[in-house]
Protein backbone atom coordinates (compact mmCIF):
# COMPACT_ATOMS: atom_id res chain seq x y z
CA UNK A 1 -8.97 32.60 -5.66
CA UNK A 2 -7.20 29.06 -6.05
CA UNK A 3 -3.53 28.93 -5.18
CA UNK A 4 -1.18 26.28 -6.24
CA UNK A 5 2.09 25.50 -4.55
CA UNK A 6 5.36 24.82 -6.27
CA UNK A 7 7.98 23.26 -4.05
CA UNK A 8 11.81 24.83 -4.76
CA UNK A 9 13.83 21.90 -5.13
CA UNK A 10 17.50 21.48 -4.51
CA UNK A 11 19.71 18.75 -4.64
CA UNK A 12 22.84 20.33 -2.73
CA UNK A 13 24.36 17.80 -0.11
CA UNK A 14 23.51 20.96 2.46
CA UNK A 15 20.32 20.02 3.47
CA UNK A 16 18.94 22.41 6.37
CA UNK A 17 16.96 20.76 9.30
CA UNK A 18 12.94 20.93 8.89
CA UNK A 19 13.48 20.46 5.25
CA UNK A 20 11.10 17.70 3.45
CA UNK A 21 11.85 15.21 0.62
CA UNK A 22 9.98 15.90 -2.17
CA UNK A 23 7.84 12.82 -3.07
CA UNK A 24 10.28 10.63 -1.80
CA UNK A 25 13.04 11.15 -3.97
CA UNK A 26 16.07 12.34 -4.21
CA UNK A 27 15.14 16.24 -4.02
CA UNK A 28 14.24 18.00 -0.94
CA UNK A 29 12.69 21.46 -0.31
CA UNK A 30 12.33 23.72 2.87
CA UNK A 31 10.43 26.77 0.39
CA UNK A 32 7.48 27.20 -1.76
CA UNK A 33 6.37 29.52 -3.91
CA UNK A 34 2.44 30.42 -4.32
CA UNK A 35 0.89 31.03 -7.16
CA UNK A 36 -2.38 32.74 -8.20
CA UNK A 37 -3.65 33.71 -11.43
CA UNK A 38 -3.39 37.31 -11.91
CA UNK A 39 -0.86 37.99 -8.86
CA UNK A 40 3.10 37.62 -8.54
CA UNK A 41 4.68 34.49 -7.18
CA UNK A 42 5.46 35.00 -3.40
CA UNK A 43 7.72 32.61 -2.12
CA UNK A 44 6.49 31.49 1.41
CA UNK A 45 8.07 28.54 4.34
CA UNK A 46 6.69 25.35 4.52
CA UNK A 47 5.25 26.48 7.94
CA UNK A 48 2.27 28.63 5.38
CA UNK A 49 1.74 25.53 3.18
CA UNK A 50 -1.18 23.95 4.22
CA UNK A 51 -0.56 20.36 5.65
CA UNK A 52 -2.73 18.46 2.92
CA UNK A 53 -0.03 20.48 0.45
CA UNK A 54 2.70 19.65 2.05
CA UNK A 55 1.58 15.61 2.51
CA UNK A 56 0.63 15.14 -1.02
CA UNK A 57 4.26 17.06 -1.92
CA UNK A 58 6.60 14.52 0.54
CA UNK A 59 4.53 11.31 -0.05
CA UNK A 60 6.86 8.82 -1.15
CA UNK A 61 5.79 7.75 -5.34
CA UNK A 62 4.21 4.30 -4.87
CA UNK A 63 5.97 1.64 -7.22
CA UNK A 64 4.09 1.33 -10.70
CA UNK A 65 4.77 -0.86 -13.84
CA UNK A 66 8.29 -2.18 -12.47
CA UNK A 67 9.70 1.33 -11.80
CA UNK A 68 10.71 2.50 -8.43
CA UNK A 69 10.98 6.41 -7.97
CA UNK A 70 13.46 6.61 -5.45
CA UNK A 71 15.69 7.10 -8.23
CA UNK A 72 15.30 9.15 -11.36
CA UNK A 73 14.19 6.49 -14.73
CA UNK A 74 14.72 6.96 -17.77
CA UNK A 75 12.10 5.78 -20.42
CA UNK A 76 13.73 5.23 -23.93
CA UNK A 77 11.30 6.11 -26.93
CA UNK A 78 10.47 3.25 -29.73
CA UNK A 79 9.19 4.72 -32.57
CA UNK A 80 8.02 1.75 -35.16
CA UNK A 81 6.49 4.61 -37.37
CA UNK A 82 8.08 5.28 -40.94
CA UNK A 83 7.42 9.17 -40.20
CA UNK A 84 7.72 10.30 -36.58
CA UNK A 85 9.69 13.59 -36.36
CA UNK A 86 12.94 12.37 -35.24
CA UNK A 87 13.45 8.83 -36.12
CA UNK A 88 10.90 8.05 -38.51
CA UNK A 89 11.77 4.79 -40.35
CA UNK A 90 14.43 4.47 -38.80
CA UNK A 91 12.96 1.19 -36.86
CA UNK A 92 10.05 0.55 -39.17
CA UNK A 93 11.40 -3.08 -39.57
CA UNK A 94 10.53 -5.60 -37.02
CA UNK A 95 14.62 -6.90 -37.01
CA UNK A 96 15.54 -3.38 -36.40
CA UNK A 97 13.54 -2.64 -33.70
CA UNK A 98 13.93 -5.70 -31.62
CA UNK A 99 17.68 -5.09 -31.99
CA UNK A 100 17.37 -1.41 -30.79
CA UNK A 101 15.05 -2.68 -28.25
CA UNK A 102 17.64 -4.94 -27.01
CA UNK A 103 20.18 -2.43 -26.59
CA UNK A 104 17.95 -0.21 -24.80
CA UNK A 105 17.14 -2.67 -21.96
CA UNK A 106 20.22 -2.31 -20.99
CA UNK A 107 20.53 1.26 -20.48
CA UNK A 108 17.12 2.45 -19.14
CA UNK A 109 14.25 1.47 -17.02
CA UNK A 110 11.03 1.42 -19.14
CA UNK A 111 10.79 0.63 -23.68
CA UNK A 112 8.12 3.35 -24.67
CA UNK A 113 6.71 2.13 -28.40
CA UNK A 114 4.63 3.71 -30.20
CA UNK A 115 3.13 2.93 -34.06
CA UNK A 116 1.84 6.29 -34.66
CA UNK A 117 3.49 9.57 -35.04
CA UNK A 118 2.25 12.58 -32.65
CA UNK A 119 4.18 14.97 -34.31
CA UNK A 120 2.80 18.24 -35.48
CA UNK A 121 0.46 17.92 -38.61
CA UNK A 122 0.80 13.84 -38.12
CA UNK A 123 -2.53 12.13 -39.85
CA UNK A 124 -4.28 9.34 -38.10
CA UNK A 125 -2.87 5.48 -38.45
CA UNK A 126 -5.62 3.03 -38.31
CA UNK A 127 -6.12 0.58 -35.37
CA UNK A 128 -5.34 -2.56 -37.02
CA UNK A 129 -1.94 -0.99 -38.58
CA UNK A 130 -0.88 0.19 -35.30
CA UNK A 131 -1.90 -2.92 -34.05
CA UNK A 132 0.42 -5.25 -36.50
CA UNK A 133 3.38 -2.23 -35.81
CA UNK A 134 3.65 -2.23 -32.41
CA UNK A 135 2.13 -6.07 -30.92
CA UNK A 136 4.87 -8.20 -32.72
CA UNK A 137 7.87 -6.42 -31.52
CA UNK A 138 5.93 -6.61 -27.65
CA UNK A 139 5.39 -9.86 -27.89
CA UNK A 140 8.82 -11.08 -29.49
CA UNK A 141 10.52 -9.16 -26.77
CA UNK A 142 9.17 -11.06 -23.77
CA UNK A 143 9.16 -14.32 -25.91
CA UNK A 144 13.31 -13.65 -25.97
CA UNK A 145 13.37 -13.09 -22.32
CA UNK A 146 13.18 -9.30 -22.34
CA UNK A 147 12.15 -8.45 -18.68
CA UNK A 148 12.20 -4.62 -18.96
CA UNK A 149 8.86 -2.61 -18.61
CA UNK A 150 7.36 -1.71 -21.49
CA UNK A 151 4.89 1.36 -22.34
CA UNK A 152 2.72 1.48 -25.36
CA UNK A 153 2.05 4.92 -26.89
CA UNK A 154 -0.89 5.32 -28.05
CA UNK A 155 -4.50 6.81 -27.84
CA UNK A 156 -6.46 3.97 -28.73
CA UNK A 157 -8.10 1.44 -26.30
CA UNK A 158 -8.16 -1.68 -28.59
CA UNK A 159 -4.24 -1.03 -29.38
CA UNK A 160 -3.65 -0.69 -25.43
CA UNK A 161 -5.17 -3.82 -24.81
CA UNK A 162 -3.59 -5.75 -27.50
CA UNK A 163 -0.04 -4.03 -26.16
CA UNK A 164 -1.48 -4.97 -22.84
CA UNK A 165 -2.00 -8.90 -23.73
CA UNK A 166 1.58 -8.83 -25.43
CA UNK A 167 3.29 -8.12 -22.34
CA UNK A 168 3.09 -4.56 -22.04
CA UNK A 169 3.40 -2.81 -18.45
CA UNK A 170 1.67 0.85 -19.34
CA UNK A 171 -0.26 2.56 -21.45
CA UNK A 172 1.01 6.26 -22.58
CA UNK A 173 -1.74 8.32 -23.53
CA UNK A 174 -1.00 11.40 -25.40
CA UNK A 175 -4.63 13.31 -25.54
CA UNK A 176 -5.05 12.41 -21.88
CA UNK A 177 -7.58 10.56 -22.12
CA UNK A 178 -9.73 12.71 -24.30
CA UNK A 179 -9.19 10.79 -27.52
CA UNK A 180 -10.84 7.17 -26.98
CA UNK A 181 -13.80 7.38 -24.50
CA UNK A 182 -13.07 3.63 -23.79
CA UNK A 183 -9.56 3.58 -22.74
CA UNK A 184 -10.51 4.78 -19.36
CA UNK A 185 -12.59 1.54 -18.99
CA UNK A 186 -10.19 -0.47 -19.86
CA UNK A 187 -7.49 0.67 -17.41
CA UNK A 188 -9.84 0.11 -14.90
CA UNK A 189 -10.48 -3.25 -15.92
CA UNK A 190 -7.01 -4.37 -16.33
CA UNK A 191 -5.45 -2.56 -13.53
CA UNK A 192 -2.95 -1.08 -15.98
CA UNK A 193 -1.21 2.13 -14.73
CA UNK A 194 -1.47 5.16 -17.23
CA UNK A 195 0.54 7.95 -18.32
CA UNK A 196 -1.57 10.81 -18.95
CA UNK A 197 -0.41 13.74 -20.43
CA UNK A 198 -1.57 16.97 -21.44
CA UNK A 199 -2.34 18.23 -25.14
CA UNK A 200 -4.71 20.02 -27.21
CA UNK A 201 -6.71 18.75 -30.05
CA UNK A 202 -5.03 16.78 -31.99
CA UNK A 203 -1.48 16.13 -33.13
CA UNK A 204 -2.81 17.24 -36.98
CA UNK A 205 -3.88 20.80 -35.39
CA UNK A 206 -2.52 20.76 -32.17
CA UNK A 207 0.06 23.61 -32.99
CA UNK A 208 -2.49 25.87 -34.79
CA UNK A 209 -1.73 29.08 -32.57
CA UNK A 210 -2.48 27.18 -29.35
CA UNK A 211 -2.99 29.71 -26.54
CA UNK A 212 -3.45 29.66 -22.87
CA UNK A 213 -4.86 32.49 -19.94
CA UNK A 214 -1.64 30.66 -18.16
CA UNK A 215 -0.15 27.95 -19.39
CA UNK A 216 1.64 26.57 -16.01
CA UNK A 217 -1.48 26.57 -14.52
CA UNK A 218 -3.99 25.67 -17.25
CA UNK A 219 -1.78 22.98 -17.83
CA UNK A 220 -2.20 21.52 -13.87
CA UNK A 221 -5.80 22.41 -14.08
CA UNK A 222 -6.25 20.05 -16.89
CA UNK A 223 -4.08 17.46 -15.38
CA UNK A 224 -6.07 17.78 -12.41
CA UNK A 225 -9.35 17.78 -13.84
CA UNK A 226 -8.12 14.10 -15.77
CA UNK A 227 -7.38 12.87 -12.26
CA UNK A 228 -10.16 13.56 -11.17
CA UNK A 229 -12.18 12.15 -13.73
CA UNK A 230 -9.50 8.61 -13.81
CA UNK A 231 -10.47 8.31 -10.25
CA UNK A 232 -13.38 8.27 -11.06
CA UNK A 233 -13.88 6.29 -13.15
CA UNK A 234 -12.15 3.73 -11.52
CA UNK A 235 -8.59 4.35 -11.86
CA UNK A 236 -6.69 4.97 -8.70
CA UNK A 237 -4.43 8.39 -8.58
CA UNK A 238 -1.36 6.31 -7.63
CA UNK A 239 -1.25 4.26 -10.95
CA UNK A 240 -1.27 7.53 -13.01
CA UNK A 241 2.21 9.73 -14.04
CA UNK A 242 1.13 12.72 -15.29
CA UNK A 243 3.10 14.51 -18.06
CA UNK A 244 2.99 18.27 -18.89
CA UNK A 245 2.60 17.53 -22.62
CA UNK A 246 6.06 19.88 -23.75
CA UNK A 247 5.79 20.76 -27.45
CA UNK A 248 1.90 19.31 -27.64
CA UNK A 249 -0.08 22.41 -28.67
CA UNK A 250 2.78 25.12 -27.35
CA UNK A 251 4.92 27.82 -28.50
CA UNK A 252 8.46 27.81 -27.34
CA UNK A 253 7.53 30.44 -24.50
CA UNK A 254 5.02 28.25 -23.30
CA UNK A 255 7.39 25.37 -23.16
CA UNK A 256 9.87 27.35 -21.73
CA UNK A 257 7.17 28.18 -19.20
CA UNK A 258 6.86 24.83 -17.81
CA UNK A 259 10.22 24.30 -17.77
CA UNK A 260 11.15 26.42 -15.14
CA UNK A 261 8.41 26.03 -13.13
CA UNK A 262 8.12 21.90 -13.61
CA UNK A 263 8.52 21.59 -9.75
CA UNK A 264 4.44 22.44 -9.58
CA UNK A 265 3.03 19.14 -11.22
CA UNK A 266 4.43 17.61 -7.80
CA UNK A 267 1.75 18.95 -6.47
CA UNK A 268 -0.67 16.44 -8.25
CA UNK A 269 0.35 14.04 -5.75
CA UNK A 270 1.65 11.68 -8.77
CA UNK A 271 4.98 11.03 -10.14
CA UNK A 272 6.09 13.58 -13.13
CA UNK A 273 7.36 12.13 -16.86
CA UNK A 274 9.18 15.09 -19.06
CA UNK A 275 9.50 14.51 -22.79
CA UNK A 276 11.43 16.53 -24.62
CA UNK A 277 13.72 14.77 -26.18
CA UNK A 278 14.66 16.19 -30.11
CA UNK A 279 11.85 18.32 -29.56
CA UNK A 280 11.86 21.67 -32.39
CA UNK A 281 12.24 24.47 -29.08
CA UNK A 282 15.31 22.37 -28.48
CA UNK A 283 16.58 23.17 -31.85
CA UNK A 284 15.77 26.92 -31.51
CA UNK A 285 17.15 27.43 -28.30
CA UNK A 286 20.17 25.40 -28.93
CA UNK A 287 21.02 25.99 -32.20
CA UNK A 288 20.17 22.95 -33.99
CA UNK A 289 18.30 22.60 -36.92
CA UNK A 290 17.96 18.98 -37.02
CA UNK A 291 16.14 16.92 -34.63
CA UNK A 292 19.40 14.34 -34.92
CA UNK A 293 21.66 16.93 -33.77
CA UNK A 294 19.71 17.57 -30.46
CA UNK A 295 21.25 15.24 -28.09
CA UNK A 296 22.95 17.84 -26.19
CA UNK A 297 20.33 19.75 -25.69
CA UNK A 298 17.56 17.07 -24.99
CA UNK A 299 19.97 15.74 -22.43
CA UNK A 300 20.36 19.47 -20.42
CA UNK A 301 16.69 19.52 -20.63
CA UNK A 302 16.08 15.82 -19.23
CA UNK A 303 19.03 17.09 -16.42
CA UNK A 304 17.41 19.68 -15.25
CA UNK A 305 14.13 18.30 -15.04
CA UNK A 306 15.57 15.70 -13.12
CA UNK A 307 17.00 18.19 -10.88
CA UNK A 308 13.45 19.66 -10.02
CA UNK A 309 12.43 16.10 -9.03
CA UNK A 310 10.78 14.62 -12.12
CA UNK A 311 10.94 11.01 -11.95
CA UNK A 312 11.40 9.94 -15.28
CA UNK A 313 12.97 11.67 -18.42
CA UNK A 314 11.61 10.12 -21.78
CA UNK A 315 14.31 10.24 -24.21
CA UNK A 316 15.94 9.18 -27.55
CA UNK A 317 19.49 9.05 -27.27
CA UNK A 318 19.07 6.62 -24.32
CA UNK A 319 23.35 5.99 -23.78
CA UNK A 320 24.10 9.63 -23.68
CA UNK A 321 21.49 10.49 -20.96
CA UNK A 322 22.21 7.55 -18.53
CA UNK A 323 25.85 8.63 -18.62
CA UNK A 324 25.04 12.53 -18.38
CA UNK A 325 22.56 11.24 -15.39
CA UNK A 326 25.07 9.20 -14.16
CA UNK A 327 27.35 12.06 -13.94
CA UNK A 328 25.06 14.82 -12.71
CA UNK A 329 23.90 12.25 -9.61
CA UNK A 330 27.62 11.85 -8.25
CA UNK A 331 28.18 15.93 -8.84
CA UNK A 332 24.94 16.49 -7.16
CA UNK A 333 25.51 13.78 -4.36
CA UNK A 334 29.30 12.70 -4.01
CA UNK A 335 27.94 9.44 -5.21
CA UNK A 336 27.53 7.02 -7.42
CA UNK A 337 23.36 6.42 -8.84
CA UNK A 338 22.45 3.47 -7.51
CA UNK A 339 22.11 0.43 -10.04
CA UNK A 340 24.97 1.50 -12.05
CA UNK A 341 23.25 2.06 -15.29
C-alpha cells in the first residue's frame, strides 16, 4: 500500500525547535499526516517520515524563469482571447493588452498569456491564430524594455516555441503534457522550465461528470507519473512547477478537496502554482454569480494557499492580491514582504 505524506504547515512566529522549513520558504512544519487510499489520515512526527520524505519536503525550490521561491509570487493572467470565461475580449486588442501588461509588471512577478480559452466547453483555436494573438504582444513587451518573466499558456509546441523566441521565460501547459506529444521535446531542447498541470481530456469535455477513486491522490499520482515521464525525457524535475489543475475536470467537492489538503503536492519535490482565480466554485461558495465579482473570494483562496506554502498564486485581479498578500505576510510575520510589491 503506497502512502503519501502531507506536511501541516503553519506560519505562526512560534516556531518549536526540530521543526523544518517547508521547501525553503516561508512555512515550516514539525507534523505530517499519512495518507493511504482506503484508510483514515493519521497524523504522525517528522521522526516516522522517512528521510527521503522529509529531504524532498525541506529542499529549498531552486530559482526558475526569474522567480525566486523564498517568497510567495504572484503570476498575473493575460488572456488575449475574445472568449475566456472571465475576461474574454476584454484584451483582445494588441494596445490593450500591452497597456494591461504594463501595469501588471509592476505588481507581480511573472505575465501568464494565453490566446486560447481553457474554459469549460472552449473549442480549439488554431496554431497560427494563437500564434499572431499571443507572439506580438511578447515580443513588443521586451522590445519596450519589459524585464518581467513571462509564461505562455498554451498546449501547443510550435506556439511555445514561437512564445519562447519572443522572449518568453515558461511554458504553461494545461493538459500536462498530454496534448502535443512534441512539447516535451522541445523543453528539453530549449532548456525552458514548464508548468505542468493536471486536467482531464479536454477543456471542450473536461467537465463531463469527471470522477476520481480519490481525487487528492489521483491528482499527485498523475502529477507524479508526468514527472516522471519529463525526466525522462529529458527535462529535469527542478525546472517543472506542478499545478493541481483546480476547476479542470472537477466538481466543487473535488476542488474543495485539494484545497484543504494542497500542502501534499510539496511532496513532489517541485514548487506548487494554484489557479483559481474567478473560478465558477468561487462563485458558489461565495455567493457570486459573476466571474467579475469574484475578487474577494479568488483572493481568500490565493491566501490560503499561500499559507500552506504554495509558491505562486495565479490570479486576475493582480492589485488586490499583492496588497491582501502584502497584508497577510506582516499579520503572519510582524513584517513587511520583502520587495515591497
Amino acid at each position: 500500500m503506497t502512502d503519501y505524506y502531507r506536511p501541516i504547515p503553519s506560519c505562526d512566529p512560534a516556531r518549536p525547535d526540530g521543526a523544518l522549513t517547508l521547501a525553503g520558504g516561508w512555512a515550516w512544519f514539525d507534523r505530517v499526516e499519512r495518507l493511504r487510499r482506503g484508510a483514515a489520515p493519521v497524523v504522525i512526527g517528522c521522526d516516522a517520515v522517512p528521510s527521503e520524505v522529509l529531504a524532498r519536503l525541506a529542499a529549498p525550490r531552486p530559482a526558475l524563469a526569474g522567480l525566486s521561491f523564498e517568497t510567495p509570487a504572484i503570476m498575473g493572467i493575460l488572456n488575449v482571447t475574445p472568449d475566456s470565461f472571465s475576461d474574454g475580449g476584454e484584451h483582445e486588442e494588441r494596445s490593450t493588452a500591452l497597456r494591461r501588461a504594463r501595469e501588471m509588471a509592476q505588481e507581480v512577478e511573472i505575465i501568464d498569456i494565453g490566446g486560447e480559452s481553457t474554459r469549460p466547453g472552449a473549442d480549439e483555436v488554431p496554431v497560427t491564430e494563437e500564434i499572431a494573438r499571443t507572439v506580438p504582444v511578447i515580443s513588443e513587451l521586451r522590445a519596450s524594455g519589459v524585464a518581467s518573466p513571462i509564461s505562455i499558456d498554451t498546449r501547443k509546441a510550435e506556439v511555445a516555441r514561437a512564445a519562447l523566441a519572443a522572449g518568453a521565460d515558461l511554458v504553461n501547459d494545461v493538459s500536462g503534457l498530454g496534448f502535443d506529444p512534441a512539447m516535451l521535446p522541445l523543453l528539453a531542447e530549449t532548456g525552458a522550465p514548464l508548468c505542468l498541470m493536471h486536467s482531464v481530456a479536454t477543456p471542450a469535455t473536461m467537465q463531463d461528470d469527471p470522477r476520481y477513486d480519490d481525487v487528492l491522490l489521483d491528482v499527485y499520482d498523475f502529477l507524479e507519473e508526468r514527472l516522471i515521464r519529463a525526466e525522462a525525457g529529458g527535462l529535469p524535475r527542478e525546472r517543472v512547477i506542478v499545478d493541481p489543475g483546480i476547476g479542470f475536470g472537477k466538481t466543487l467537492e473535488h476542488n474543495l478537496a485539494l484545497l484543504a489538503r494542497l500542502s501534499l503536492f510539496h511532496s513532489l519535490g517541485c514548487a506548487v502554482l494554484l489557479g483559481a482565480s474567478r473560478k465558477r466554485f468561487v462563485g458558489a461558495v461565495g455567493g457570486a454569480a459573476e466571474a467579475r465579482d469574484r475578487a474577494p473570494g479568488s483572493i481568500a483562496v490565493a491566501l490560503a494557499a499561500v499559507a500552506q506554502g504554495v509558491q505562486i498564486v495565479r490570479v486576475h485581479d493582480t492589485a488586490e492580491t499583492a496588497q491582501a498578500l502584502r497584508l497577510a505576510w506582516a499579520a503572519w510575520s510582524g513584517k513587511q514582504l520583502e520587495g515591497g510589491r
